[in-house]
Protein backbone atom coordinates (compact mmCIF):
# COMPACT_ATOMS: atom_id res chain seq x y z
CA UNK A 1 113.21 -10.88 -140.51
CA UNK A 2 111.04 -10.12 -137.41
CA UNK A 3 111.88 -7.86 -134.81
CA UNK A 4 113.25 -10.50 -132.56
CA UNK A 5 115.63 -11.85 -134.64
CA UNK A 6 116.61 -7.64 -135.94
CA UNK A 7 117.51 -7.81 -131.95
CA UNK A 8 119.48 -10.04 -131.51
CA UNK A 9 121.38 -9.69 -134.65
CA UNK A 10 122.48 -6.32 -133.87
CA UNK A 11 123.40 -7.06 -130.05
CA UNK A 12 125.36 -9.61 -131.41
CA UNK A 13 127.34 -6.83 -133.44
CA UNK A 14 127.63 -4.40 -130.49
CA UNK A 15 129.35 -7.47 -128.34
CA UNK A 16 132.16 -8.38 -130.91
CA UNK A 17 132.65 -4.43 -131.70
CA UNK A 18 133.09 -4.65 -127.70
CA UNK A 19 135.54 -7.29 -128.20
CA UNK A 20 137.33 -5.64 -130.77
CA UNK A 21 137.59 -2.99 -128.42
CA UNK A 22 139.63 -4.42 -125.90
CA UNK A 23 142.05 -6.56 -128.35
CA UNK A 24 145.46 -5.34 -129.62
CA UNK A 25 145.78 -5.17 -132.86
CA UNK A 26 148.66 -7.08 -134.88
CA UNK A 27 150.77 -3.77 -134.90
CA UNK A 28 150.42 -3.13 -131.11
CA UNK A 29 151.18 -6.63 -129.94
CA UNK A 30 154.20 -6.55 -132.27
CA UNK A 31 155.21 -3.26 -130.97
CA UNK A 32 154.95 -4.79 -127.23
CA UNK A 33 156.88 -7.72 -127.88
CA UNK A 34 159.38 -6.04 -129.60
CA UNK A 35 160.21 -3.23 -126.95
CA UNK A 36 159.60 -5.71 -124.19
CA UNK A 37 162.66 -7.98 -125.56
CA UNK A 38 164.44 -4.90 -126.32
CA UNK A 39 164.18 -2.87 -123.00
CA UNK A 40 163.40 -5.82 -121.04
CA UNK A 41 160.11 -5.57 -119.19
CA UNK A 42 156.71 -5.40 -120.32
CA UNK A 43 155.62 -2.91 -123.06
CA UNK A 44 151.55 -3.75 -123.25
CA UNK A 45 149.34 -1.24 -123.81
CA UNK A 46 147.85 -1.84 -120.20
CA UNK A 47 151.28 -2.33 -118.38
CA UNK A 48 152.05 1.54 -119.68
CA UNK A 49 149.10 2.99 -118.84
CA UNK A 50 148.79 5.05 -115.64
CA UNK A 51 146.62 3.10 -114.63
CA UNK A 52 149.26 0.77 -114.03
CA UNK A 53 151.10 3.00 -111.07
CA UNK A 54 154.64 4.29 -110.26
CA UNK A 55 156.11 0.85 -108.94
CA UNK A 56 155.47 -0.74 -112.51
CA UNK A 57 157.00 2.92 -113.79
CA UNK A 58 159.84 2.47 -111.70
CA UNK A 59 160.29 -1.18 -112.44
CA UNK A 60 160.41 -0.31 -116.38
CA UNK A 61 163.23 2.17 -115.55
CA UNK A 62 165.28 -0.07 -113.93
CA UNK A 63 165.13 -2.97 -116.58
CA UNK A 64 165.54 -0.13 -119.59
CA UNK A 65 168.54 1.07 -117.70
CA UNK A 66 170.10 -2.80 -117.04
CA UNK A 67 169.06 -3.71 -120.81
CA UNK A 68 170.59 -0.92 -122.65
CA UNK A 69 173.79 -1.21 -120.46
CA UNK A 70 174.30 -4.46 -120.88
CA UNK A 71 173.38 -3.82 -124.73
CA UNK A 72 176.06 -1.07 -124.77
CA UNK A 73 178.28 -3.41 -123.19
CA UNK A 74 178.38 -6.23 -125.41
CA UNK A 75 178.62 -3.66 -128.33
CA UNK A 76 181.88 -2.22 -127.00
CA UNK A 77 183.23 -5.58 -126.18
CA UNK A 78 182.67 -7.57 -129.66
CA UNK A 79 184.29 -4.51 -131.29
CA UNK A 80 187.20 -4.68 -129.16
CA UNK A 81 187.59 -8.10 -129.95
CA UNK A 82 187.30 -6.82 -133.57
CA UNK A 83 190.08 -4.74 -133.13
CA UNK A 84 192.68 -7.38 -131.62
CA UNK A 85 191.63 -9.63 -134.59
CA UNK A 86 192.70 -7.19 -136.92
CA UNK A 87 195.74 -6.09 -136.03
CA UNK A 88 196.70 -10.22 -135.76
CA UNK A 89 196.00 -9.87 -139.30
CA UNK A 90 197.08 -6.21 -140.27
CA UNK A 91 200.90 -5.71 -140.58
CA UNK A 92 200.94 -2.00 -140.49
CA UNK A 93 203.83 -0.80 -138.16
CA UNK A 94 202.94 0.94 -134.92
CA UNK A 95 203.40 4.95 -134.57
CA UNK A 96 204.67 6.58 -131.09
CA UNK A 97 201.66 8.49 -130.02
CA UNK A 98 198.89 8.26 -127.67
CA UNK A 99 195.26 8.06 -128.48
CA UNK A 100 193.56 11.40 -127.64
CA UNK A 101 190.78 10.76 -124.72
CA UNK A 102 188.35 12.87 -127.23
CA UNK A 103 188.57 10.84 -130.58
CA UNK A 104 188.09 7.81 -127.66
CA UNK A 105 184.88 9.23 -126.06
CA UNK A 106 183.77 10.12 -129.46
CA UNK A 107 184.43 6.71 -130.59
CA UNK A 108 182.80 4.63 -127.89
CA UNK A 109 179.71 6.93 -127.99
CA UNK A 110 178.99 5.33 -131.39
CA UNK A 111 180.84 2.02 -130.69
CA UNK A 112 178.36 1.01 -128.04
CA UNK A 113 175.53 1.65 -130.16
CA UNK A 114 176.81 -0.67 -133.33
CA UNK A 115 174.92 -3.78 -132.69
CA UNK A 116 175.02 -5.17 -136.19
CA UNK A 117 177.85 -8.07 -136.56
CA UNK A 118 178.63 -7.42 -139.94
CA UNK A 119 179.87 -3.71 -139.03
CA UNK A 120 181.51 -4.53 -135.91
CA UNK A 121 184.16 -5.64 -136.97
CA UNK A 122 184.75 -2.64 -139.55
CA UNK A 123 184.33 -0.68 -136.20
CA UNK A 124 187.36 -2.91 -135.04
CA UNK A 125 189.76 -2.08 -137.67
CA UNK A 126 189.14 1.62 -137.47
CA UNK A 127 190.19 1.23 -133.67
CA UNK A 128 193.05 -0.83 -134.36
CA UNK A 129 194.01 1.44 -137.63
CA UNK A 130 193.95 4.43 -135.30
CA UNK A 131 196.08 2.88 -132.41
CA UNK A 132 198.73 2.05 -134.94
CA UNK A 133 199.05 5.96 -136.19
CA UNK A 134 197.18 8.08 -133.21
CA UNK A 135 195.19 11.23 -134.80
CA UNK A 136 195.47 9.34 -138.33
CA UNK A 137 191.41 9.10 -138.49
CA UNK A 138 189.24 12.26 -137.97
CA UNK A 139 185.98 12.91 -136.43
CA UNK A 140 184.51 13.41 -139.57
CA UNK A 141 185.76 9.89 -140.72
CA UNK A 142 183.74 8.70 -137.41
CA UNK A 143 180.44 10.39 -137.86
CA UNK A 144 180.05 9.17 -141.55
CA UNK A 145 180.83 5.60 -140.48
CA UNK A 146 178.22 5.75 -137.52
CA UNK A 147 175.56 6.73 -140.96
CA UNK A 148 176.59 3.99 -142.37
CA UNK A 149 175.05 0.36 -142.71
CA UNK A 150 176.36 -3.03 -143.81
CA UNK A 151 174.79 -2.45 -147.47
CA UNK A 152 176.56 1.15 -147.24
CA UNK A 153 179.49 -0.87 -146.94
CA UNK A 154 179.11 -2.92 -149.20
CA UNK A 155 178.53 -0.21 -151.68
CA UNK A 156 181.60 1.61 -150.55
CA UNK A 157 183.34 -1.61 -151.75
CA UNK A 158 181.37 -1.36 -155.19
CA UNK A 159 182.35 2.21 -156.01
CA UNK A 160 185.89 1.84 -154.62
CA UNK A 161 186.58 -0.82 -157.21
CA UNK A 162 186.20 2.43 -159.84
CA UNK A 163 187.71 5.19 -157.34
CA UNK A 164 191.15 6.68 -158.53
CA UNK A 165 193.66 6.93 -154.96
CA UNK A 166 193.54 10.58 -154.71
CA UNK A 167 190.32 10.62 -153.99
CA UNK A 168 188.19 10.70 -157.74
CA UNK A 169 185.13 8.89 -159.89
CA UNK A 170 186.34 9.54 -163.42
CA UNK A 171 182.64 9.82 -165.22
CA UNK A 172 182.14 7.74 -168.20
CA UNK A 173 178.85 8.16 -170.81
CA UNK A 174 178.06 11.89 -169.55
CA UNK A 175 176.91 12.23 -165.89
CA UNK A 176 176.72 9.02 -164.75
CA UNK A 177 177.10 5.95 -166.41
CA UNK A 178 178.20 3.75 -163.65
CA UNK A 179 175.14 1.03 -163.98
CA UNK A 180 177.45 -1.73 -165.40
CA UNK A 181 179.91 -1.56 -162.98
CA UNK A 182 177.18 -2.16 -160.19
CA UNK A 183 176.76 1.54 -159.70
CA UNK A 184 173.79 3.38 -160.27
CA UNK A 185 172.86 6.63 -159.73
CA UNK A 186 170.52 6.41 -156.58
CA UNK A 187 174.05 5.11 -155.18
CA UNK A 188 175.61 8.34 -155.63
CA UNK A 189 173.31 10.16 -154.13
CA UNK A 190 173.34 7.99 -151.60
CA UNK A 191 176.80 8.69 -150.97
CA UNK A 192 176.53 12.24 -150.72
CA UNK A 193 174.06 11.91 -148.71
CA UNK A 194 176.52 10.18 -146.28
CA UNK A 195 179.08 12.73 -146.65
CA UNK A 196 181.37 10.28 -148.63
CA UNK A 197 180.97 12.21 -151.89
CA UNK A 198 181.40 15.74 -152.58
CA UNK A 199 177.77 17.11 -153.60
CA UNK A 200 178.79 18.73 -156.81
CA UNK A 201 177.85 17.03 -160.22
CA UNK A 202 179.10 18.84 -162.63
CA UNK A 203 182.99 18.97 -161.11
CA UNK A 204 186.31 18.60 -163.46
CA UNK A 205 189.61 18.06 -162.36
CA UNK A 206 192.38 19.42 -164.36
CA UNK A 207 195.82 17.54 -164.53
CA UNK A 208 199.34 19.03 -166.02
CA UNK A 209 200.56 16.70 -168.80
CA UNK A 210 203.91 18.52 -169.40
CA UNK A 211 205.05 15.92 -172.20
CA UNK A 212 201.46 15.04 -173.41
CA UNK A 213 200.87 12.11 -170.96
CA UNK A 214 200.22 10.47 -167.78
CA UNK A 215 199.54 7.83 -165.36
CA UNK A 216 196.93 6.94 -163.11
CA UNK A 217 197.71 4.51 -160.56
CA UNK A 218 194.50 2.26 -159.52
CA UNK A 219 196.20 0.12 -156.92
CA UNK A 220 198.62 -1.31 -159.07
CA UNK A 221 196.76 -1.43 -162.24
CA UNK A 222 197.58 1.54 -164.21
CA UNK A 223 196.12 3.36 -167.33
CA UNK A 224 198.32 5.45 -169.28
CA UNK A 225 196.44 8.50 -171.57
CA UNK A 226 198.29 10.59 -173.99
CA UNK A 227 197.29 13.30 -176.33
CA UNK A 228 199.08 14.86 -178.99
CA UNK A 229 198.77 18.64 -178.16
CA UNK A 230 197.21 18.77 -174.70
CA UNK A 231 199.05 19.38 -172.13
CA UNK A 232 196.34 19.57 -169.65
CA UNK A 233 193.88 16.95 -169.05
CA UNK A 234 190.33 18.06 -167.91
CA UNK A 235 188.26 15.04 -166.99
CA UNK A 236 184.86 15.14 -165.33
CA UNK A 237 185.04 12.82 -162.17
CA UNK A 238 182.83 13.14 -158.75
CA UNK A 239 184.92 14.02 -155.76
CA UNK A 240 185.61 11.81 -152.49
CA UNK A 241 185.08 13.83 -149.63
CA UNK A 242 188.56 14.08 -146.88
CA UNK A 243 186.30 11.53 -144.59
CA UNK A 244 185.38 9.88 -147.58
CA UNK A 245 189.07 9.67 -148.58
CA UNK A 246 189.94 8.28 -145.29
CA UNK A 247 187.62 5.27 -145.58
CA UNK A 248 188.51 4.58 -148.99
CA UNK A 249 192.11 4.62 -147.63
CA UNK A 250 191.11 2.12 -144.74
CA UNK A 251 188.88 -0.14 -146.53
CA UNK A 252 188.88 -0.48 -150.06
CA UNK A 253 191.17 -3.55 -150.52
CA UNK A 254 189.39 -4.93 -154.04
CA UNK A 255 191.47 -4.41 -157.45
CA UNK A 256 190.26 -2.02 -159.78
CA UNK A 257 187.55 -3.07 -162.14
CA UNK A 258 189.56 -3.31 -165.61
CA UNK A 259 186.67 -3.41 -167.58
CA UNK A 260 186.09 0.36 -166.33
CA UNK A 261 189.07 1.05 -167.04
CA UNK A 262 188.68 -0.04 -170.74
CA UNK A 263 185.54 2.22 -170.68
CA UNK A 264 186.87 5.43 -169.24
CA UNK A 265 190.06 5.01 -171.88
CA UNK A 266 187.43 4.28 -174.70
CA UNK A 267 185.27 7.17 -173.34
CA UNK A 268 187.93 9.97 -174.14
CA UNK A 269 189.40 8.30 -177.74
CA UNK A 270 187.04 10.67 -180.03
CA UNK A 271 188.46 13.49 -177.75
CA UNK A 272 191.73 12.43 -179.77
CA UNK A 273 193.23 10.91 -176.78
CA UNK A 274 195.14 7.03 -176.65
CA UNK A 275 195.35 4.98 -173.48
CA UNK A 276 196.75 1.78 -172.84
CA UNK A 277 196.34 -0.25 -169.47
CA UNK A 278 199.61 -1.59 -167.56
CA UNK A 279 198.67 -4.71 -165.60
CA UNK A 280 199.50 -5.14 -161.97
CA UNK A 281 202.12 -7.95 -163.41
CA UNK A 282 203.53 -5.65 -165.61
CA UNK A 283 202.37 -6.51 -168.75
CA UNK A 284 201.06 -3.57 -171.46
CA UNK A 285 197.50 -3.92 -172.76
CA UNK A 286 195.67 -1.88 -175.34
């Protein structure tokens, strides 16, 4: 190659490095369109730069300010249309009481900020739940459900389908052998993490048996245990937490999951107990 061509070669690599230069890359420009839809204005690498002056600034505050109101808005709104929905379809009778201006502030600080339509109407029924019984639903209760996202939910609906009412997970197979009933063990962590699950592993719950059995009452499906000395029952089970309680309260509506009922019965035979399942029509199975 002769020096001429060496030349031009390489001026033809400084000019696209140039080029390269003064182009955003795929990330930025998605970045800019992004923030410019969300906060309405324009988010460009060259339209924040201060070389781009106060009025442009100024004008950036103004549509941020408009934007997120309106955002906020539309957020509060949908979930109070949530709310009326609900209690056209929730029978629950009203309580005398007033709703304190607190739990209210408290609730529209997160309610504006719940964009997603799948959880605004979960948002709804918590308003509507706490209008029929005032100071019914804690600020705890609030603060885990503003962690949580539609797949929380939908997990919360998973594990509730194996949650005794009081408030327990009755372990079968050691520490945690949830996996066939949709429930692995990532899931429990990540409910602790949300505050929806006591954090201890290794917790058992001791229940007085006075005539050598009892009855655990899964929403109308029942399993029955009896032993022939005991007359305490020690079962390992992870806790719900009192916000966690609350929600399961609210919105676990699904049966129980017989076949984990089977499995936790099953689970405690070789300890010499005997179980038998009573069916939500009535009916005795072994």
């Amino acid at each position: 190659m002769s020096d001429e061509e060496a030349e031009v070669v390489g001026g033809g690599t400084e000019e696209n490095t140039a080029a390269g230069e003064g182009t955003p890359s795929e990330a930025a420009s998605r970045i800019s369109e992004y923030m410019g839809g969300f906060l309405g204005a324009s988010y460009a690498p060259d339209a924040i730069s201060e070389a781009a002056g106060k009025e442009a600034f100024h004008d950036r505050f103004n549509h941020r300010m408009v934007s997120l109101g309106l955002r906020r808005q539309h957020n509060i709104e949908a979930i109070v249309s949530a709310a009326y929905e609900a209690t056209e379809t929730d029978a629950a009778d009203l309580n005398d009481g007033e709703i304190d201006s607190d739990w209210m502030a408290r609730f529209m600080s997160y309610a504006e900020q719940v964009g997603n339509t799948d959880m605004q109407p979960v948002w709804g029924y918590v308003l509507a739940r706490e209008f029929a019984a005032p100071g019914s639903i804690g600020l705890p209760v609030l603060t885990c459900l503003a962690n949580m996202t539609p797949s929380d939910i939908d997990l919360w609906e998973r594990i509730g389908r194996i949650t005794y009412g009081e408030g327990y997970v009755f372990k079968v197979g050691g520490r945690n052998q949830f996996e066939r009933f949709n429930v692995a063990r990532a899931d429990i962590m990540q409910l602790q993490d949300l505050g929806l699950l006591q954090d201890a592993q290794d917790l058992s719950i001791t229940f007085g048996a006075e005539t050598k059995g009892l009855t655990f009452d899964f929403r109308g499906t029942q399993i029955i245990l009896r032993h022939p000395e005991n007359v305490l029952f020690t079962l390992p089970a992870y806790k719900l937490s009192s916000a966690g309680l609350k929600l399961f309260e609210l919105l676990i509506t699904a049966p129980v999951d017989e076949n984990y009922l089977r499995a936790f019965g099953s689970e405690l035979k070789p300890k010499g107990y005997d179980y038998r399942l009573r069916l939500a029509d009535g009916s005795l199975v072994e």
